[in-house]
C-alpha atoms as a PDB file:
ATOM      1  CA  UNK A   1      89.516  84.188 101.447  1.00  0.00           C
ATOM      2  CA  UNK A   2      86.046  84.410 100.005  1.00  0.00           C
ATOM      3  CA  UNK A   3      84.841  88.064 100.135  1.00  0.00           C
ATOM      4  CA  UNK A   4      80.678  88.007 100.087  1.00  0.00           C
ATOM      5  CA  UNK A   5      79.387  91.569  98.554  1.00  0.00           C
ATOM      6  CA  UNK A   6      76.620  91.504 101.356  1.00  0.00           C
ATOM      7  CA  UNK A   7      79.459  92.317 103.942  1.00  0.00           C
ATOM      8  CA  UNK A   8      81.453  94.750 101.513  1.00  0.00           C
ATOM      9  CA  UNK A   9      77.957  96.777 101.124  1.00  0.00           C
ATOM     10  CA  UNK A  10      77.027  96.537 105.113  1.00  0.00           C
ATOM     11  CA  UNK A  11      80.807  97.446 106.038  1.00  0.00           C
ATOM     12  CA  UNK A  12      80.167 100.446 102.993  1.00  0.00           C
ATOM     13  CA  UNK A  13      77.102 101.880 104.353  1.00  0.00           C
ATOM     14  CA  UNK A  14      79.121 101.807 107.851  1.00  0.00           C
ATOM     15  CA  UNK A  15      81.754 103.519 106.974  1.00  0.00           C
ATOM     16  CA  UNK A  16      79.464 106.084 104.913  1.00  0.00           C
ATOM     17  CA  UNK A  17      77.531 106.708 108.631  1.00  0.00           C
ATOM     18  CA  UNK A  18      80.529 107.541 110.457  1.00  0.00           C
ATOM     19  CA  UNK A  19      81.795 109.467 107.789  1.00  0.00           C
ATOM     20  CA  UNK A  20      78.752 112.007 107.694  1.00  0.00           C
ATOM     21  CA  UNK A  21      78.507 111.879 111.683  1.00  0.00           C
ATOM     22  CA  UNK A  22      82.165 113.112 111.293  1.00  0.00           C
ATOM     23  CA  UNK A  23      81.902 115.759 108.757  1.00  0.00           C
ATOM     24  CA  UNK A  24      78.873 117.316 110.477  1.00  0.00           C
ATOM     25  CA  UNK A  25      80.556 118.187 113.636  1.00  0.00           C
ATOM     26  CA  UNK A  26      83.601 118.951 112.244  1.00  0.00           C
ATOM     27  CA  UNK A  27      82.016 121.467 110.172  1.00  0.00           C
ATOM     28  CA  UNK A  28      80.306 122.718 113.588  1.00  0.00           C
ATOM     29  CA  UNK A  29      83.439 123.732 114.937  1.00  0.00           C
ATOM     30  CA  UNK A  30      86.279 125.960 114.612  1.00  0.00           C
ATOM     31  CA  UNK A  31      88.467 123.869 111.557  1.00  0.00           C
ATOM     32  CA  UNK A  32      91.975 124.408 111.359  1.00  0.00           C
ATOM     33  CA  UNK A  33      93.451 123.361 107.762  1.00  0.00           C
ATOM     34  CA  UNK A  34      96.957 122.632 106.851  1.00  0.00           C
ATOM     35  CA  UNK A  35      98.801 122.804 103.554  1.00  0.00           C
ATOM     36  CA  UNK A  36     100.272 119.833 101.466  1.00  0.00           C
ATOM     37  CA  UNK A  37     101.817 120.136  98.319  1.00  0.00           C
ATOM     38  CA  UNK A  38     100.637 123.495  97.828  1.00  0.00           C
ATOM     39  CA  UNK A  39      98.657 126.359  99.023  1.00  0.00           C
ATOM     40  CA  UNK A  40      95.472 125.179  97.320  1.00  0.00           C
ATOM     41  CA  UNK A  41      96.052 121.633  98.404  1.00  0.00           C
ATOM     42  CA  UNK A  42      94.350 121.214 102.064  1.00  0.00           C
ATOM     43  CA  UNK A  43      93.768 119.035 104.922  1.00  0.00           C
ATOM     44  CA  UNK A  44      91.877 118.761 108.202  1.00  0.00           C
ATOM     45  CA  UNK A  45      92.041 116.543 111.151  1.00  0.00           C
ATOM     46  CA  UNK A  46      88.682 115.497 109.949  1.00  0.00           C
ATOM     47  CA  UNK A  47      90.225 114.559 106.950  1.00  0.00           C
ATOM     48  CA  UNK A  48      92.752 112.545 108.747  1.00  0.00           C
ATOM     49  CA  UNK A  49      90.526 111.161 111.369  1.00  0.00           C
ATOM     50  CA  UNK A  50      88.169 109.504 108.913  1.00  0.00           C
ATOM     51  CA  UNK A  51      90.677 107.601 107.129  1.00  0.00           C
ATOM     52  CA  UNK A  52      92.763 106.692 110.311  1.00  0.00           C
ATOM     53  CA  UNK A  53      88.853 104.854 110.934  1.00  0.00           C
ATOM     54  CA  UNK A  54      87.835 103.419 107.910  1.00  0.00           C
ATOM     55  CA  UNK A  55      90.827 101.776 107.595  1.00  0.00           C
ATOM     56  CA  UNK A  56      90.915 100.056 111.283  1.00  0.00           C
ATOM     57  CA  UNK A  57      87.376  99.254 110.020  1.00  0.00           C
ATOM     58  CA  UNK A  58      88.806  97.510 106.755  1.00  0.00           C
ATOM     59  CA  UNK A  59      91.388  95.912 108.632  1.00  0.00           C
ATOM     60  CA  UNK A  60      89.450  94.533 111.510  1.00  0.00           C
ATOM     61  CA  UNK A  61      86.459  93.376 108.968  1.00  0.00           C
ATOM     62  CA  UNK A  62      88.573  92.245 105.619  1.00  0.00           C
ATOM     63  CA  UNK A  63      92.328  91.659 107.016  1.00  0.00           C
ATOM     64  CA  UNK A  64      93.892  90.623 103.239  1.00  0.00           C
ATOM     65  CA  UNK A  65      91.970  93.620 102.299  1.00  0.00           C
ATOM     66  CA  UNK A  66      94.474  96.144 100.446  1.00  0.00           C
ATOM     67  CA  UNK A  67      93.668 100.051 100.964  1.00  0.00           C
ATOM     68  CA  UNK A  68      94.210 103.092  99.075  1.00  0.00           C
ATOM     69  CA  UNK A  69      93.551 106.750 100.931  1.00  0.00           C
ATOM     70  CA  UNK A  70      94.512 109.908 100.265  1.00  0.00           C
ATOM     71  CA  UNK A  71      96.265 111.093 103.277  1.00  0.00           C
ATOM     72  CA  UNK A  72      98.455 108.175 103.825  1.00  0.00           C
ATOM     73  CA  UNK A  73      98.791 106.044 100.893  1.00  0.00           C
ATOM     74  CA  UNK A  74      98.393 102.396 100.095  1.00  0.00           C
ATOM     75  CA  UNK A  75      98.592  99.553 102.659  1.00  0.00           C
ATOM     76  CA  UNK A  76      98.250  95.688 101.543  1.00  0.00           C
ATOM     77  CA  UNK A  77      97.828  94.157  98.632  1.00  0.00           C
ATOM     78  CA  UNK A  78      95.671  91.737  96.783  1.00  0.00           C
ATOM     79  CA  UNK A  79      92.593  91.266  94.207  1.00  0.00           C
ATOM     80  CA  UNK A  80      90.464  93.259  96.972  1.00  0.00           C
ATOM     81  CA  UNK A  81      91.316  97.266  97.524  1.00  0.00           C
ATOM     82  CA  UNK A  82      89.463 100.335  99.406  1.00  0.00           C
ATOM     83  CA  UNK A  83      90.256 103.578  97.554  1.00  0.00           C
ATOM     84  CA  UNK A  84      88.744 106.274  99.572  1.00  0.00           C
ATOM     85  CA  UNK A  85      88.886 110.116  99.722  1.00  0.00           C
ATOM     86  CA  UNK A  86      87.685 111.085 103.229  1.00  0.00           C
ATOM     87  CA  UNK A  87      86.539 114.461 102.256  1.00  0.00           C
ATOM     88  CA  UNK A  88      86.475 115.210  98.776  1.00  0.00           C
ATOM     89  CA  UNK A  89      86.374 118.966  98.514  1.00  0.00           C
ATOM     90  CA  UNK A  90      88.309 119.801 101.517  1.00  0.00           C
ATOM     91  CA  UNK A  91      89.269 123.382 100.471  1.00  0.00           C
ATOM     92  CA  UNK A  92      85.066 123.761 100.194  1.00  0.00           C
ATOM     93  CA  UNK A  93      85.174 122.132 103.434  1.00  0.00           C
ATOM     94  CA  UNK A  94      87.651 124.107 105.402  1.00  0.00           C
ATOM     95  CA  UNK A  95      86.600 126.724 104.133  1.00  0.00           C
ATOM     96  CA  UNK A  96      82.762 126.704 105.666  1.00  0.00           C
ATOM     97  CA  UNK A  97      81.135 125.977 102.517  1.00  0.00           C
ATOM     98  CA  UNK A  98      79.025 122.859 103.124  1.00  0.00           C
ATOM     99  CA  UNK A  99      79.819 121.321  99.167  1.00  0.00           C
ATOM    100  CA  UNK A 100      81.646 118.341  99.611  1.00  0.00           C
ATOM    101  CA  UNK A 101      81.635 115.038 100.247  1.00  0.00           C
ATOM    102  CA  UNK A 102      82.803 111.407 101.460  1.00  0.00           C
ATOM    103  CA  UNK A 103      83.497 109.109  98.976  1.00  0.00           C
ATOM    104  CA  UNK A 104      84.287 105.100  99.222  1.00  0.00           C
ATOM    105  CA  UNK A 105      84.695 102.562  96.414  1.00  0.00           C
ATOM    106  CA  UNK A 106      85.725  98.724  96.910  1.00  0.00           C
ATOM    107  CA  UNK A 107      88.244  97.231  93.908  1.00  0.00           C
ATOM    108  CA  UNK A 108      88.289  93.723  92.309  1.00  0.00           C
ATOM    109  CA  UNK A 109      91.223  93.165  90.290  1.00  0.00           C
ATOM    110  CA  UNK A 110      91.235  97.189  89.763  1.00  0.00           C
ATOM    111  CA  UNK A 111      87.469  97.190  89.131  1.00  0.00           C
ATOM    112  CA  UNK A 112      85.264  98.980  91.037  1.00  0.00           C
ATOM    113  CA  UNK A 113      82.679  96.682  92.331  1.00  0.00           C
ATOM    114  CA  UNK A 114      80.870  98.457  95.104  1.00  0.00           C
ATOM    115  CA  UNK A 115      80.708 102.423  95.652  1.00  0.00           C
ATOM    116  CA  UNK A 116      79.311 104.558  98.153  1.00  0.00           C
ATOM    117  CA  UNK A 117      79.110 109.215  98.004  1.00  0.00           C
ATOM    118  CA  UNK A 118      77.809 110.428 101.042  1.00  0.00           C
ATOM    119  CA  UNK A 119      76.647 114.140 101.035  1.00  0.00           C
ATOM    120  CA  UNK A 120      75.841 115.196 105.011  1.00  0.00           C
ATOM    121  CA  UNK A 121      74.662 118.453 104.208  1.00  0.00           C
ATOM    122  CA  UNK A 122      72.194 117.223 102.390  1.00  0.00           C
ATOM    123  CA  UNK A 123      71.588 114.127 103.805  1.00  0.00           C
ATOM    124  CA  UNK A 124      71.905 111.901 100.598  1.00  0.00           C
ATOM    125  CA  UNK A 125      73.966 108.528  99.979  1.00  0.00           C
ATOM    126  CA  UNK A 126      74.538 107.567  96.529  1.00  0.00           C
ATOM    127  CA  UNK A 127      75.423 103.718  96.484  1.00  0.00           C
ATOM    128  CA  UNK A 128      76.309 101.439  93.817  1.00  0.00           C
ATOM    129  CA  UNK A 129      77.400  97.519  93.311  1.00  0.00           C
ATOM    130  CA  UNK A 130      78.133  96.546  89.919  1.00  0.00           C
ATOM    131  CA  UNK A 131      75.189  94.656  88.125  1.00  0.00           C
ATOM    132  CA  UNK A 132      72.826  95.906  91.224  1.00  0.00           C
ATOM    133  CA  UNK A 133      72.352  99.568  90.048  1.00  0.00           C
ATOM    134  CA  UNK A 134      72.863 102.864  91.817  1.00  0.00           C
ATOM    135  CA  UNK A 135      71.043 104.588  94.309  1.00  0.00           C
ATOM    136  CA  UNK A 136      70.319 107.555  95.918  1.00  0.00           C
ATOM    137  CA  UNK A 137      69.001 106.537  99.615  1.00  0.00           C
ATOM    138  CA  UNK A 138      67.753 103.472  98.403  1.00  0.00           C
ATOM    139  CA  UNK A 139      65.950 105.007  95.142  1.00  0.00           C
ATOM    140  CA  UNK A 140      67.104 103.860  91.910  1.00  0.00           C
ATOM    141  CA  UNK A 141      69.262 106.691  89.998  1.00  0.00           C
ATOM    142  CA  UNK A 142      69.957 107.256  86.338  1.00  0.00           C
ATOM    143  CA  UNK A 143      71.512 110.240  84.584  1.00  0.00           C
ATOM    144  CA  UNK A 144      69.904 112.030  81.900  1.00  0.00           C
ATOM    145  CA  UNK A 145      67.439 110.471  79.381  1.00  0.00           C
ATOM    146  CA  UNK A 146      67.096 113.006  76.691  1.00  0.00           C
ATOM    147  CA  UNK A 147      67.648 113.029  72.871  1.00  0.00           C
ATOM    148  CA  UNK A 148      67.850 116.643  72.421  1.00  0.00           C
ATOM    149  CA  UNK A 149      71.159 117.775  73.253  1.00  0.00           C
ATOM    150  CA  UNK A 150      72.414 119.192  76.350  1.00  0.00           C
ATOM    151  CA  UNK A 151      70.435 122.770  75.710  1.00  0.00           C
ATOM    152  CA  UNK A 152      69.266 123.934  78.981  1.00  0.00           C
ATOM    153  CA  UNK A 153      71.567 121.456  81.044  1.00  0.00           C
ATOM    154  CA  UNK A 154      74.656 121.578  83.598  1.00  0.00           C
ATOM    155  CA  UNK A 155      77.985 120.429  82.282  1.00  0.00           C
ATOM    156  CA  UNK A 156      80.283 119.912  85.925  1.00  0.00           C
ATOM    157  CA  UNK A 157      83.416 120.672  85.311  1.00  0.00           C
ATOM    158  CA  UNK A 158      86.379 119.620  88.593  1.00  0.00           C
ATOM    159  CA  UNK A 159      89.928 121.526  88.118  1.00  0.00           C
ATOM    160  CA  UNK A 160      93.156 120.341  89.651  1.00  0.00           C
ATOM    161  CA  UNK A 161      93.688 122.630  92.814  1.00  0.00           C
ATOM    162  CA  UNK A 162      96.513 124.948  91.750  1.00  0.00           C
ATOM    163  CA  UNK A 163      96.476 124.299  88.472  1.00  0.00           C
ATOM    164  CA  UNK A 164      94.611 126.363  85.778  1.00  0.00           C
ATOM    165  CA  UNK A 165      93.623 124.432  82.770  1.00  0.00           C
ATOM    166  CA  UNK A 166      93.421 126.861  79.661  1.00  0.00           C
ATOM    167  CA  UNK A 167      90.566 124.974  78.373  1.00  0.00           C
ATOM    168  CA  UNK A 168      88.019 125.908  80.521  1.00  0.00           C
ATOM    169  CA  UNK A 169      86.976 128.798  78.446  1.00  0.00           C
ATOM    170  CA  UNK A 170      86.678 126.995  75.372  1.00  0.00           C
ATOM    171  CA  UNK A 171      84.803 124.225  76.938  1.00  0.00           C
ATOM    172  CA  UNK A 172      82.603 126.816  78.454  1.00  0.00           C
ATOM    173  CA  UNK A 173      82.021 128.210  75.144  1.00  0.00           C
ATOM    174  CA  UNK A 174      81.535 125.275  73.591  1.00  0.00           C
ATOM    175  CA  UNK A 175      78.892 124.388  76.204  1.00  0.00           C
ATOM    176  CA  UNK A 176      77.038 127.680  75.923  1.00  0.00           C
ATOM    177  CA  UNK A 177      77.036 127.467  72.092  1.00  0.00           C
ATOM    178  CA  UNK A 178      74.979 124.027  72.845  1.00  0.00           C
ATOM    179  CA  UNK A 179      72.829 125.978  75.274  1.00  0.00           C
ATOM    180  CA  UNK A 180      74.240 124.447  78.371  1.00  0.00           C
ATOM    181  CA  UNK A 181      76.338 125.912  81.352  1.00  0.00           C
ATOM    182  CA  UNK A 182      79.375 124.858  83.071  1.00  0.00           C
ATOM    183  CA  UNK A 183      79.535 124.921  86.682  1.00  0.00           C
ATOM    184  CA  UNK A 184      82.295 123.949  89.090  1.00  0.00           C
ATOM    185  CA  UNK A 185      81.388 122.581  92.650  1.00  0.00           C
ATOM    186  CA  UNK A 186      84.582 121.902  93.532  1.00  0.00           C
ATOM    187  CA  UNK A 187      84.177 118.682  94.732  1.00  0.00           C
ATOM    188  CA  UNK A 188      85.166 115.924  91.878  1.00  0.00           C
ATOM    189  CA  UNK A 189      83.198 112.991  93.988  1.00  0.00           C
ATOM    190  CA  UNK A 190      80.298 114.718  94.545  1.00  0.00           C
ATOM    191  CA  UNK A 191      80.311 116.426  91.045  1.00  0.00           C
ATOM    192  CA  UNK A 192      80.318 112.596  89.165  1.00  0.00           C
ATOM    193  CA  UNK A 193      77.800 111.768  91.959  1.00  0.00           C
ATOM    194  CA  UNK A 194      75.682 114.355  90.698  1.00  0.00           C
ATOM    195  CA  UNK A 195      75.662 113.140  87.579  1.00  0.00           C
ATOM    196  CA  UNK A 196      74.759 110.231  88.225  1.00  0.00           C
ATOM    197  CA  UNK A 197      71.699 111.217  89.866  1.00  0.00           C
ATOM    198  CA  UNK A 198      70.792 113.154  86.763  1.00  0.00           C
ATOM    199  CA  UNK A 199      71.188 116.848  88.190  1.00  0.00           C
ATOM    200  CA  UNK A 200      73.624 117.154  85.106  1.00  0.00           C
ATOM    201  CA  UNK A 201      74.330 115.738  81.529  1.00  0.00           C
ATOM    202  CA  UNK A 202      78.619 115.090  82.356  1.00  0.00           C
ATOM    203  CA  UNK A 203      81.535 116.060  83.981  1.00  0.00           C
ATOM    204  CA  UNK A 204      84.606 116.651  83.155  1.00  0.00           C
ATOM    205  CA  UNK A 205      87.442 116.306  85.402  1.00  0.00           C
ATOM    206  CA  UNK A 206      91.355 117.917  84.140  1.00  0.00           C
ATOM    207  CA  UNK A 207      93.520 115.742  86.835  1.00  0.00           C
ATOM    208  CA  UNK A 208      91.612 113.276  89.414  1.00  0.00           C
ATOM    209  CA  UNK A 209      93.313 110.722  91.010  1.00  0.00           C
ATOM    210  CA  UNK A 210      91.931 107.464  92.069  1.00  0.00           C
ATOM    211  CA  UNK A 211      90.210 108.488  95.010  1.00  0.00           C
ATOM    212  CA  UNK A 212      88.589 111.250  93.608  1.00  0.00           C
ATOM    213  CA  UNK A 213      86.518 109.530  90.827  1.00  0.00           C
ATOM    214  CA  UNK A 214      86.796 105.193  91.791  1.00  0.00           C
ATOM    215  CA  UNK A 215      82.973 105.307  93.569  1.00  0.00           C
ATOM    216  CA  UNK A 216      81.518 107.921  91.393  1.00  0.00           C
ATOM    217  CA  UNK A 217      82.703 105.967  88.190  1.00  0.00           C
ATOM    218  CA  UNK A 218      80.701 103.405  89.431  1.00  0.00           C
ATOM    219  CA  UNK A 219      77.990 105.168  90.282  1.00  0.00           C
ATOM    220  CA  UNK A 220      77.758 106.866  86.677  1.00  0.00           C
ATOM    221  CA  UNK A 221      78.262 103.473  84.798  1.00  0.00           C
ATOM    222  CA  UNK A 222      75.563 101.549  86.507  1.00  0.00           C
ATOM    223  CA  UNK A 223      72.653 104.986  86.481  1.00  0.00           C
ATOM    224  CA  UNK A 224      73.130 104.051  82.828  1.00  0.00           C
ATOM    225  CA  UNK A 225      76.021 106.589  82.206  1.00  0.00           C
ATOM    226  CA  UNK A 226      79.902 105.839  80.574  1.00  0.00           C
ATOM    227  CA  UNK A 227      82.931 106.789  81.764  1.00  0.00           C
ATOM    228  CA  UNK A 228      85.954 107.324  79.527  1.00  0.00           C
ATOM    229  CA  UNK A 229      88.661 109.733  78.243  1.00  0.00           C
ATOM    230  CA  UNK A 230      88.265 112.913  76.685  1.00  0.00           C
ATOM    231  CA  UNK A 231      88.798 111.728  73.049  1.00  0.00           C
ATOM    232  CA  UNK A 232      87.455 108.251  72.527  1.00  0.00           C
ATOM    233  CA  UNK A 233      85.188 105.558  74.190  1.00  0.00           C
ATOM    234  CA  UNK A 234      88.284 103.341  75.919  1.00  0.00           C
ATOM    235  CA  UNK A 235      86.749 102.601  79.246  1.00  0.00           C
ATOM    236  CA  UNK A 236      88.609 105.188  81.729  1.00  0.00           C
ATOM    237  CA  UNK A 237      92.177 103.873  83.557  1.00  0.00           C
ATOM    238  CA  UNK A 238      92.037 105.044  87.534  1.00  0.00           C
ATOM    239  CA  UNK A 239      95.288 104.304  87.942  1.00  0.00           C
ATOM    240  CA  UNK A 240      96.389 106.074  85.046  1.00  0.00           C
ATOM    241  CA  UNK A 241      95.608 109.668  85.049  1.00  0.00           C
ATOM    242  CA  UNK A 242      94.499 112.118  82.598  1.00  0.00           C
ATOM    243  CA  UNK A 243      91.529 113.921  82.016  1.00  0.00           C
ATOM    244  CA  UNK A 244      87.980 111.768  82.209  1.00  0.00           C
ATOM    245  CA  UNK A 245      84.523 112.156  80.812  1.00  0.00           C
ATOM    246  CA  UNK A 246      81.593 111.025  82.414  1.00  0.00           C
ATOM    247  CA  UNK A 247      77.984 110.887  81.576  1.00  0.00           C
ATOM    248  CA  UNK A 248      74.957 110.562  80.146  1.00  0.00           C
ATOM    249  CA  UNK A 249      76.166 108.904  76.632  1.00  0.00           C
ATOM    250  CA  UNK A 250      74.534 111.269  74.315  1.00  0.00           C
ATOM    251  CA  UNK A 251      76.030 114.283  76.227  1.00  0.00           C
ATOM    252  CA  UNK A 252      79.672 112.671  76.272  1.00  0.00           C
ATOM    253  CA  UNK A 253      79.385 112.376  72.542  1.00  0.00           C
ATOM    254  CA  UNK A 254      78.429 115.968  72.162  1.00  0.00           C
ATOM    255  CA  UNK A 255      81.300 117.458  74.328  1.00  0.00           C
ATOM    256  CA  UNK A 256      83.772 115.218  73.228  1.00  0.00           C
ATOM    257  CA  UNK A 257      83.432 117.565  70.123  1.00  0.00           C
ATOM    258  CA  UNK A 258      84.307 120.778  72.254  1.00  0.00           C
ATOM    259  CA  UNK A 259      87.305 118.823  74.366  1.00  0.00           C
ATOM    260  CA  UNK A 260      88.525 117.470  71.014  1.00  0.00           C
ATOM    261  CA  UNK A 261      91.539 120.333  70.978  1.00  0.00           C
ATOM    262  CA  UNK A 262      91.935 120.888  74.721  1.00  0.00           C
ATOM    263  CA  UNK A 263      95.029 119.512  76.460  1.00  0.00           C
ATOM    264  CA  UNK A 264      95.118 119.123  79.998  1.00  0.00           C
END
């Protein structure tokens, strides 16, 4: 079945309103969070009840649609696939802290092809569709345009929740050496969103999986930004783990130099 990106993007920006309509009142209210995997690993029923949605929206709107979430997995299959973190920075989230994030991102053949961040707290959408550019409600984005370094920038850099990477030292040394600072949001979505947008010159993220990073990859690629590994220029694998770069190309190629030693 023919699958017209007008009807991906207006099912997208749906799903982006109910997912900051959601967010906002569940952040008005008394949150309970419950543990996964570990302590540092949470989840709402906001969490829960915004995936449960999106995908009855999928389903009823794209049937041999496949979809990837976070809390429960992949359903279908096919060239077409929704990856989608409800809330990306849940721990911020449960928490009270109003940093995180929704994020969305539609899959040809493994590709992202259409991407949508939505920030409520701030009231900004960052949308992409591959060869269309990104946006950030509805004004073109880019990241960083500079030829002087990263001196006086933001380098983002998202951990894996219970699980201290070593490296962030160096890296912050590294980056403060080149007059920049590292900063961690906590919120790997909103953090490649960010960069996008040009608020800061890369991220670095130790451990995402695919629905932390699928839209904002998108989103940094078509502001004008790359997306790879840590030590070379192969275009980034979603499905296959390990630590990603992503930004402005000029600042990738200067912090590939201080992540040239680090392991994850």
């Amino acid at each position: 079945m023919a699958t017209p990106m007008a009807a991906v993007v207006e099912l997208l920006q749906a799903m982006a309103t109910l997912a900051e309509a959601r967010m906002r009142a569940g952040l008005a209210q008394p949150l309970a969070a419950d543990a996964k995997e570990s302590p540092h690993d949470l989840v709402t029923h906001v969490d829960r009840e915004i995936e449960a949605e999106m995908r009855r929206m999928v389903a009823a709107r794209f049937p041999d649609h496949g979809f990837l979430g976070e809390e429960a997995g992949t359903t279908g299959a096919g060239p077409w696939q929704w990856v989608v973190d409800p809330v990306d920075g849940t721990t911020n989230y449960a928490n009270g802290l109003p940093v995180a994030c929704s994020s969305m991102a539609v899959l040809h053949d493994g590709r992202p092809v259409a991407a949508a961040v939505v920030d409520p707290f701030r009231g900004e959408r960052f949308m992409a569709v591959r060869g269309g550019g990104t946006t950030l409600n509805g004004i073109p984005a880019h990241v960083k345009r500079r030829g002087d370094g990263i001196a006086g920038g933001l380098v983002l850099c998202e951990l894996a929740g219970g699980h201290p990477w070593p490296g962030l030292p160096a890296l912050a040394a590294f980056a403060d050496r080149q007059g920049a600072t590292v900063r961690v949001l906590g919120s790997g979505a909103l953090a490649t969103a960010e960069v996008a947008a040009g608020r800061a010159d890369a991220v670095v993220h130790v451990g995402p999986h695919a629905w932390d990073v699928a839209a904002g990859c998108l989103l940094v690629e078509e502001a004008g930004g790359e997306v790879t590994g840590w030590r070379g220029t192969q275009a980034y694998d979603l499905f296959g783990g390990g630590p990603m770069l992503a930004g402005a190309p000029a600042a990738c190629a200067i912090l590939r130099q201080g992540l040239a030693g680090a392991q994850p």
